[in-house]
Protein backbone atom coordinates (compact mmCIF):
# COMPACT_ATOMS: atom_id res chain seq x y z
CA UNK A 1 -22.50 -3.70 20.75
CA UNK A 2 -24.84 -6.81 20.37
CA UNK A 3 -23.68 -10.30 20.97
CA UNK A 4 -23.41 -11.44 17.46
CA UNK A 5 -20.51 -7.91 17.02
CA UNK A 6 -18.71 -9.59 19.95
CA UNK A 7 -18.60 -12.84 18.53
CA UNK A 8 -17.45 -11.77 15.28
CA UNK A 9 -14.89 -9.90 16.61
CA UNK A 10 -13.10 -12.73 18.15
CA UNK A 11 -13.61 -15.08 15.48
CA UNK A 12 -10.34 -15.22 13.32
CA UNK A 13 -10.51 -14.83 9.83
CA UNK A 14 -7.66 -17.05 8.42
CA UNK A 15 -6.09 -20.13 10.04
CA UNK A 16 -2.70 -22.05 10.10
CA UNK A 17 -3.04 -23.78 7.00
CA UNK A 18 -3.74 -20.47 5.20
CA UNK A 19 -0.74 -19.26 5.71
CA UNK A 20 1.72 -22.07 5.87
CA UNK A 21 0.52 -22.78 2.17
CA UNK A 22 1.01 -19.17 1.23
CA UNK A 23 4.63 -20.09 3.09
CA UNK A 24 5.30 -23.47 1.22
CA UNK A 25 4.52 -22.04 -1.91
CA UNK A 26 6.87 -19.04 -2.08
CA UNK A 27 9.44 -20.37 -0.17
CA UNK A 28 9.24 -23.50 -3.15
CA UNK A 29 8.92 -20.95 -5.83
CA UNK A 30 12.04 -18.72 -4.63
CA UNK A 31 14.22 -21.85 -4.81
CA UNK A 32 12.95 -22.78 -8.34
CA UNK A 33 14.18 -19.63 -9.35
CA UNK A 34 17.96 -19.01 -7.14
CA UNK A 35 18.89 -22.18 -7.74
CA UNK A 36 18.18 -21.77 -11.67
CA UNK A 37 19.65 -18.47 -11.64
CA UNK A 38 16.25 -17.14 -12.72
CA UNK A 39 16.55 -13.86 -10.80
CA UNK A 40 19.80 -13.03 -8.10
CA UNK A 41 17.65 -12.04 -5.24
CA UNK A 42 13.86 -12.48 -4.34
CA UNK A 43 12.27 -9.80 -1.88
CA UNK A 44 9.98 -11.02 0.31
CA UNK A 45 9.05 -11.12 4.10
CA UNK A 46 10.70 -13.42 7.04
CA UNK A 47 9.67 -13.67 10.66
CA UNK A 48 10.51 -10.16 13.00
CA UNK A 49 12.16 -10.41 16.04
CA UNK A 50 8.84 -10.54 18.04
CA UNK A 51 6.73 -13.53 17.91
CA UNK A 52 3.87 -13.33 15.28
CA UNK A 53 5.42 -10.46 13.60
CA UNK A 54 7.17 -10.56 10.26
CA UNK A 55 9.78 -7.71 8.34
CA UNK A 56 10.87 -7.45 4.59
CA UNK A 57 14.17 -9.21 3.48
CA UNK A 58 16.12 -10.06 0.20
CA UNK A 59 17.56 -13.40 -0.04
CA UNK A 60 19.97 -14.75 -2.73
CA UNK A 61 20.29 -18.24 -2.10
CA UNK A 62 18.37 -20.99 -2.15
CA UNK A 63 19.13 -21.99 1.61
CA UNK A 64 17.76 -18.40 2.83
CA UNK A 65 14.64 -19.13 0.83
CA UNK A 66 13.64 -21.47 3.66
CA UNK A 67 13.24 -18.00 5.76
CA UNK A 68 10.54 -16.76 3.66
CA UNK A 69 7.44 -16.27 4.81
CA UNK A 70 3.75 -15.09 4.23
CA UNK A 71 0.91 -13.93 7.63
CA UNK A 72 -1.23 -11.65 7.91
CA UNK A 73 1.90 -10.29 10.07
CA UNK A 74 3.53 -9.18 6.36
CA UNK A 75 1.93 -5.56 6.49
CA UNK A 76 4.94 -3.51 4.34
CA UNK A 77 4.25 -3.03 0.59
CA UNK A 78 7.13 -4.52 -0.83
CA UNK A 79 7.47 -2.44 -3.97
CA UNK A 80 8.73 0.58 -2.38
CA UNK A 81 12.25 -2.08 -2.93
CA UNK A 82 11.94 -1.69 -6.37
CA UNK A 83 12.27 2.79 -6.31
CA UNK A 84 14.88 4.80 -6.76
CA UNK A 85 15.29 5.22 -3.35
CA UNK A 86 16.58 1.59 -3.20
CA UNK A 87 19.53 1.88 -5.52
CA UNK A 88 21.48 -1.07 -3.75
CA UNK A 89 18.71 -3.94 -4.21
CA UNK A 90 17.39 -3.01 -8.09
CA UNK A 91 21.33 -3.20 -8.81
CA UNK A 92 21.36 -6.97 -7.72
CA UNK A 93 19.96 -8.17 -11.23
CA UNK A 94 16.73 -9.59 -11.82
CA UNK A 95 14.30 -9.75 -9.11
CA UNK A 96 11.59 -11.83 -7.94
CA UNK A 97 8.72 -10.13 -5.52
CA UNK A 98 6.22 -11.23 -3.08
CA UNK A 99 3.33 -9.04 -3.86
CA UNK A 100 -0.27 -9.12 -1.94
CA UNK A 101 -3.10 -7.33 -4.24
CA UNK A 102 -2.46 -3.55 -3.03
CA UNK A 103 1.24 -4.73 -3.70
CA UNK A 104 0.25 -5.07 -7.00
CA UNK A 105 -1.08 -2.29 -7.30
CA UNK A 106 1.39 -0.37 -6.55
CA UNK A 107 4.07 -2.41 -8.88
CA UNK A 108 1.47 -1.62 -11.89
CA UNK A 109 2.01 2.26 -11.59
CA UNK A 110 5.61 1.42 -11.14
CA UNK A 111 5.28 -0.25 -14.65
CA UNK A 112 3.52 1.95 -16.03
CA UNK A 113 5.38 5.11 -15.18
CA UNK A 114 8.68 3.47 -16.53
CA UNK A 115 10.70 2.73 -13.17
CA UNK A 116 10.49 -1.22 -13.50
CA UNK A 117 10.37 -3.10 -16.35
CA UNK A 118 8.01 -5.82 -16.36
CA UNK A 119 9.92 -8.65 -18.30
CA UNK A 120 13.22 -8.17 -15.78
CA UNK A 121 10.74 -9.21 -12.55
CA UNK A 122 9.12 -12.13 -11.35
CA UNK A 123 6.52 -11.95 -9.71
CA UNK A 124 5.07 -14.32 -6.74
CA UNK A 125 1.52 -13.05 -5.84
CA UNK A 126 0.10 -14.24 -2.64
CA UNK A 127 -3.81 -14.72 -1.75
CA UNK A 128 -4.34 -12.12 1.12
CA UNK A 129 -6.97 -12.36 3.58
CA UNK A 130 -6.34 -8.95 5.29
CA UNK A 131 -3.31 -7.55 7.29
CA UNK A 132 -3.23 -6.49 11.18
CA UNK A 133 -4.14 -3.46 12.22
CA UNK A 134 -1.24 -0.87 13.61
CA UNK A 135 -0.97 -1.66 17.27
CA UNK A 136 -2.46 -5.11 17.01
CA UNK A 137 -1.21 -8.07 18.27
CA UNK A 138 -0.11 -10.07 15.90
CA UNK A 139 0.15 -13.00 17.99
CA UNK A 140 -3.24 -13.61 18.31
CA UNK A 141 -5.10 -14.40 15.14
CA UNK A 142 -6.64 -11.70 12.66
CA UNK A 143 -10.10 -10.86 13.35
CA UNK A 144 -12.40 -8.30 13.07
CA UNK A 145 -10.98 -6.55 16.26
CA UNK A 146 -7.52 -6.61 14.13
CA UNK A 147 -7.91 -5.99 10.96
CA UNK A 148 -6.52 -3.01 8.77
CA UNK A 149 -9.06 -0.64 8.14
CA UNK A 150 -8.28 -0.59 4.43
CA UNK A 151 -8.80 -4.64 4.28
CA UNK A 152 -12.45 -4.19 5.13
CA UNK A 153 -12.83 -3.12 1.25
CA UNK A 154 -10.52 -4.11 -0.76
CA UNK A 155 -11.48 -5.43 -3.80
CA UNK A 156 -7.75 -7.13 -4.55
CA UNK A 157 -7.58 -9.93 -2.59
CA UNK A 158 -6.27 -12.02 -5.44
CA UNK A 159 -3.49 -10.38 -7.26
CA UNK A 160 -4.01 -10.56 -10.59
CA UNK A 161 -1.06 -10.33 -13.24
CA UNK A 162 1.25 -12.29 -11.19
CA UNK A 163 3.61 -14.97 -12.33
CA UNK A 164 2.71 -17.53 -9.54
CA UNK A 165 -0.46 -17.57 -7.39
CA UNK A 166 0.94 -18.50 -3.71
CA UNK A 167 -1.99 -19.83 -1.88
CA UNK A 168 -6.10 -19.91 -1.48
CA UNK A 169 -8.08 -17.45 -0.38
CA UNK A 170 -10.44 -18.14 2.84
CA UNK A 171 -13.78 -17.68 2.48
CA UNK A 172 -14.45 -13.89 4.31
CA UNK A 173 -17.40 -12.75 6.19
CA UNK A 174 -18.78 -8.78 5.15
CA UNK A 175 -17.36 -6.36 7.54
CA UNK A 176 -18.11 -3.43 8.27
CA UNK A 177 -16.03 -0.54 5.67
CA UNK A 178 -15.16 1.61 7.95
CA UNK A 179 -13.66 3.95 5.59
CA UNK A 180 -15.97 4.38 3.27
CA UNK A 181 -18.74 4.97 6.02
CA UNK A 182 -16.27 7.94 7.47
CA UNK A 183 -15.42 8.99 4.23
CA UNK A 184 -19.58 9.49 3.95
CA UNK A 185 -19.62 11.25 7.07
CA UNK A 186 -16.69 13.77 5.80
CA UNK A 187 -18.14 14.47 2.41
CA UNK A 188 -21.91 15.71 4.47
CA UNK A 189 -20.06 18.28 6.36
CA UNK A 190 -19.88 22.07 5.13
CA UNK A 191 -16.38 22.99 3.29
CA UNK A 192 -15.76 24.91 6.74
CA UNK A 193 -16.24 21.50 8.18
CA UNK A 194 -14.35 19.24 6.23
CA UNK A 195 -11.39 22.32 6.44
CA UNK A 196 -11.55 22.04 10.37
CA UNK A 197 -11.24 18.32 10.37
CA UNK A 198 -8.32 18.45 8.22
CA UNK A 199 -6.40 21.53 9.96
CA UNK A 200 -6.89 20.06 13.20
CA UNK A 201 -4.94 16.48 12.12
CA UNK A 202 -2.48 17.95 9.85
CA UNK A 203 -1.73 20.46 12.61
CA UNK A 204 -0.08 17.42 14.73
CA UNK A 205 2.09 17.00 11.48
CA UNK A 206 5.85 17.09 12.67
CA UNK A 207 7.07 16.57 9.24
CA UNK A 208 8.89 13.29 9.99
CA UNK A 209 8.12 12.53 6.26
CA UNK A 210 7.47 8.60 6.93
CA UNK A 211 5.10 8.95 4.55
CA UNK A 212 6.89 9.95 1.50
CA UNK A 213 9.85 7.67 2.96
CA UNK A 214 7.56 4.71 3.06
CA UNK A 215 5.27 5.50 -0.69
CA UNK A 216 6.41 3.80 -3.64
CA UNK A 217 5.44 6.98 -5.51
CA UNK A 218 7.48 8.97 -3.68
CA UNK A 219 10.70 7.93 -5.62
CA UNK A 220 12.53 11.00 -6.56
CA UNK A 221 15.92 11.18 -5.96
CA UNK A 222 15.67 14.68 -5.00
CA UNK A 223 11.74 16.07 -3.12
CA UNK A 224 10.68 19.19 -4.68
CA UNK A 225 9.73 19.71 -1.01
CA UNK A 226 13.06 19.70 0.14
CA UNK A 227 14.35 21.96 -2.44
CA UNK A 228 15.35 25.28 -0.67
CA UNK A 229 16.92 27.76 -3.88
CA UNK A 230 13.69 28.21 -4.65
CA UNK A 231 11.70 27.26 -1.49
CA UNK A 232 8.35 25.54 -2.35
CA UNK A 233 7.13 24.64 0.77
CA UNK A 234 8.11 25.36 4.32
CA UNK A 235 10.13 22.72 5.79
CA UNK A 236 9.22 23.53 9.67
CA UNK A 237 6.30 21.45 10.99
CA UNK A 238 4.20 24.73 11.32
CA UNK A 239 -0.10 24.68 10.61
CA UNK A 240 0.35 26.36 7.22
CA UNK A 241 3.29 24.13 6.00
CA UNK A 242 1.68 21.35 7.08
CA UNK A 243 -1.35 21.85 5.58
CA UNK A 244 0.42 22.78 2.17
CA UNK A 245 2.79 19.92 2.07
CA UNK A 246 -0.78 17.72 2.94
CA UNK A 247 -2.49 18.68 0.07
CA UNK A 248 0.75 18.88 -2.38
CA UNK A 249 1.25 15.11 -1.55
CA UNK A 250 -2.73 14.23 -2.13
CA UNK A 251 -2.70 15.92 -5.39
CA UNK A 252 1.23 14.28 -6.06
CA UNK A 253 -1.13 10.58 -5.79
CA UNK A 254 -4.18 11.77 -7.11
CA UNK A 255 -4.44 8.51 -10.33
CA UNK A 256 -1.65 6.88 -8.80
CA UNK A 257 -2.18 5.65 -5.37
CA UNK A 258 -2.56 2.14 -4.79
CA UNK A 259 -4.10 2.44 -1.45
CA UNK A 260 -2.01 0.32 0.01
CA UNK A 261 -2.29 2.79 3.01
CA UNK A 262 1.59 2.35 4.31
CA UNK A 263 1.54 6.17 4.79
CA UNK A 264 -1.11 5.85 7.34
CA UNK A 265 0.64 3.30 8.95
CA UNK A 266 4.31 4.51 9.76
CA UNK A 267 2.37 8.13 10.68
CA UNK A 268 3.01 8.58 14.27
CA UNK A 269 0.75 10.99 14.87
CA UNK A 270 -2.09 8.90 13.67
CA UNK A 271 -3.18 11.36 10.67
CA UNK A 272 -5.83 9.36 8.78
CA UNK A 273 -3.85 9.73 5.45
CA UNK A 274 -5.87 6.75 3.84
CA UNK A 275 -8.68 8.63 3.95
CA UNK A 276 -7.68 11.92 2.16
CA UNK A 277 -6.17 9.58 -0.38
CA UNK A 278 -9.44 7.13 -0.89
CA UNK A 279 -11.23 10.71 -1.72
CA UNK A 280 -9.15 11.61 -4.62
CA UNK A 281 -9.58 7.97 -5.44
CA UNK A 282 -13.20 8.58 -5.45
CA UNK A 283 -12.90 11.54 -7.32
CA UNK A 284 -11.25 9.96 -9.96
CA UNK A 285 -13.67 7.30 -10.48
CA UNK A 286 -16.59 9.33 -10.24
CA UNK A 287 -15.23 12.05 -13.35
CA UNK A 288 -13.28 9.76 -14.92
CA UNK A 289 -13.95 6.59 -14.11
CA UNK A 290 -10.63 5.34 -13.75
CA UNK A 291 -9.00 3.48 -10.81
CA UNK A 292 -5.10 3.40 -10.51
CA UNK A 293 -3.08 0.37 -10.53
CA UNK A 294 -5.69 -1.89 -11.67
CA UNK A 295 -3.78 -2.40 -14.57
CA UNK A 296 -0.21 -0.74 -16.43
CA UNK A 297 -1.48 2.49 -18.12
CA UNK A 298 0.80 4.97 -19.21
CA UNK A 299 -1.09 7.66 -18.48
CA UNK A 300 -3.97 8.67 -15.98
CA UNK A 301 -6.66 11.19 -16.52
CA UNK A 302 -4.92 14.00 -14.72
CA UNK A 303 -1.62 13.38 -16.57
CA UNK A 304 -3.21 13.73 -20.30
CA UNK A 305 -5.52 15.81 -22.25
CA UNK A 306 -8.42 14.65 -24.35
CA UNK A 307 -10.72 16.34 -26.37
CA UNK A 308 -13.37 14.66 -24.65
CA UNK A 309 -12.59 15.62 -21.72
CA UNK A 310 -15.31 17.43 -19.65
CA UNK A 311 -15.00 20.93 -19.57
CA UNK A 312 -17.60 22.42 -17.80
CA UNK A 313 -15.25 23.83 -14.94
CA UNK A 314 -14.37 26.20 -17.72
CA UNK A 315 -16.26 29.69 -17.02
């Protein structure tokens, strides 16, 4: 590495002021709107138990508001609060939501697929910068060292579509998409290649199912995966079960994945789930040019039929 990668990797990427105006402004918004009885609870993030960390919460008074915060410490896509899964805060009444650009995302294909209704949230979009790493240390600043892999090209910094615009937006240098550059790598190897790189990470699946715990897509009250009378897929964490319940779950997101890459980050086995999810992504743009969550849409490509629809697979 040359001396100009070392210096960039120590040189943070936000400061203070960043995010204690991203923190003045939604902690002055979320009292606006408990203390008008605007919405009964406002989701957001406060500070973890660790210093420089930070953990979602739900506060319903105007006093708690003062907890709120926003750093590049507030990694957890808060829409997953908004699922089915999370029966006890949607029946609170209105809500308000902190939502970074991949949050926003994700809220979109929430819209859009019917499970939240736009006109009964408010939402409090925050400028984001980028988001720590897994395993960083969050209480040194964010750098290039630290920085999510999935912040080094994303093209949502600024969420658009929100009702309030919580802070400014640093100016960023280029880094390096790692990604997109392994992504490249994946997509020259031989089918036999890309199938070995795949079995051999999906074979240290132990079906802990943080993922699907942790999507926002994932919000059916009952997994067709769990479903035993009939079985559809294996349940044990076993090469062939793993690999099936891999690929069921890519094509489950395929046009509706907001790449907000929380499945990568709970996995403890380190299974590059981003990636397998950015190439259906790809996919998608490249035959359809559509990306998800960019906007509510009722519909994707793979969920509708068109009679212009290409059909040269047809043989």
């Amino acid at each position: 590495m040359n001396k100009s990668a070392q210096k960039l990797d120590v040189t943070p990427l936000v400061d203070e002021s960043y995010c204690a105006a991203a923190t003045q402004a939604i902690r002055c918004e979320a009292t606006r709107l408990l203390t008008e009885g605007t919405v009964a609870a406002v989701i957001g993030y406060q500070a973890g138990r660790r210093k420089g960390t930070a953990m979602p919460t739900i506060v319903s008074s105007p006093e708690k508001a003062a907890e709120l915060i926003f750093s590049s410490a507030c990694v957890n896509n808060l829409a997953l609060y908004l699922t089915k899964a999370k029966k006890e805060v949607r029946g609170k009444g209105r809500l308000a939501i902190v939502a970074k650009g991949c949050d926003m995302r994700a809220l979109a294909g929430l819209i859009a697929e019917s499970q939240v209704k736009r006109d009964e949230l408010v939402i409090i979009g925050v400028a984001c910068a980028g988001v720590y790493a897994s395993g960083a240390d969050r209480a040194a600043p964010l750098t290039n060292a630290t920085i999510a892999r999935k912040c080094r090209e994303c093209v949502v910094h600024l969420p658009e579509g929100a009702d309030l615009l919580a802070g400014s937006l640093p100016q960023q240098p280029m880094l390096t998409p790692l990604e997109s550059q392994e992504l490249a790598r994946l997509e020259a190897l031989t089918p036999a290649g890309r199938w070995a790189f795949w079995k051999e990470h999906f074979s240290r699946c132990v079906r802990c199912m943080a993922c699907r715990q942790v999507c926002p897509f994932c919000y059916c009250e009952q997994c067709l995966c769990d479903r035993n009378r009939p079985q559809a897929l294996e349940s044990t964490p076993r090469p062939a079960g793993n690999m099936a319940w891999h690929i069921v779950r890519a094509m489950h997101l395929a046009g509706r994945c907001a790449g907000c890459a929380e499945c990568e980050r709970v996995c403890p086995m380190d299974i590059p789930l981003n990636l397998l999810n950015r190439k259906m992504a790809k996919e998608l743009k490249e035959l359809y040019g559509y990306e998800a969550g960019l906007q509510p849409q009722e519909k994707g490509p793979l969920a509708e039929y068109k009679d212009t629809d290409d059909q040269s697979f047809i043989k």
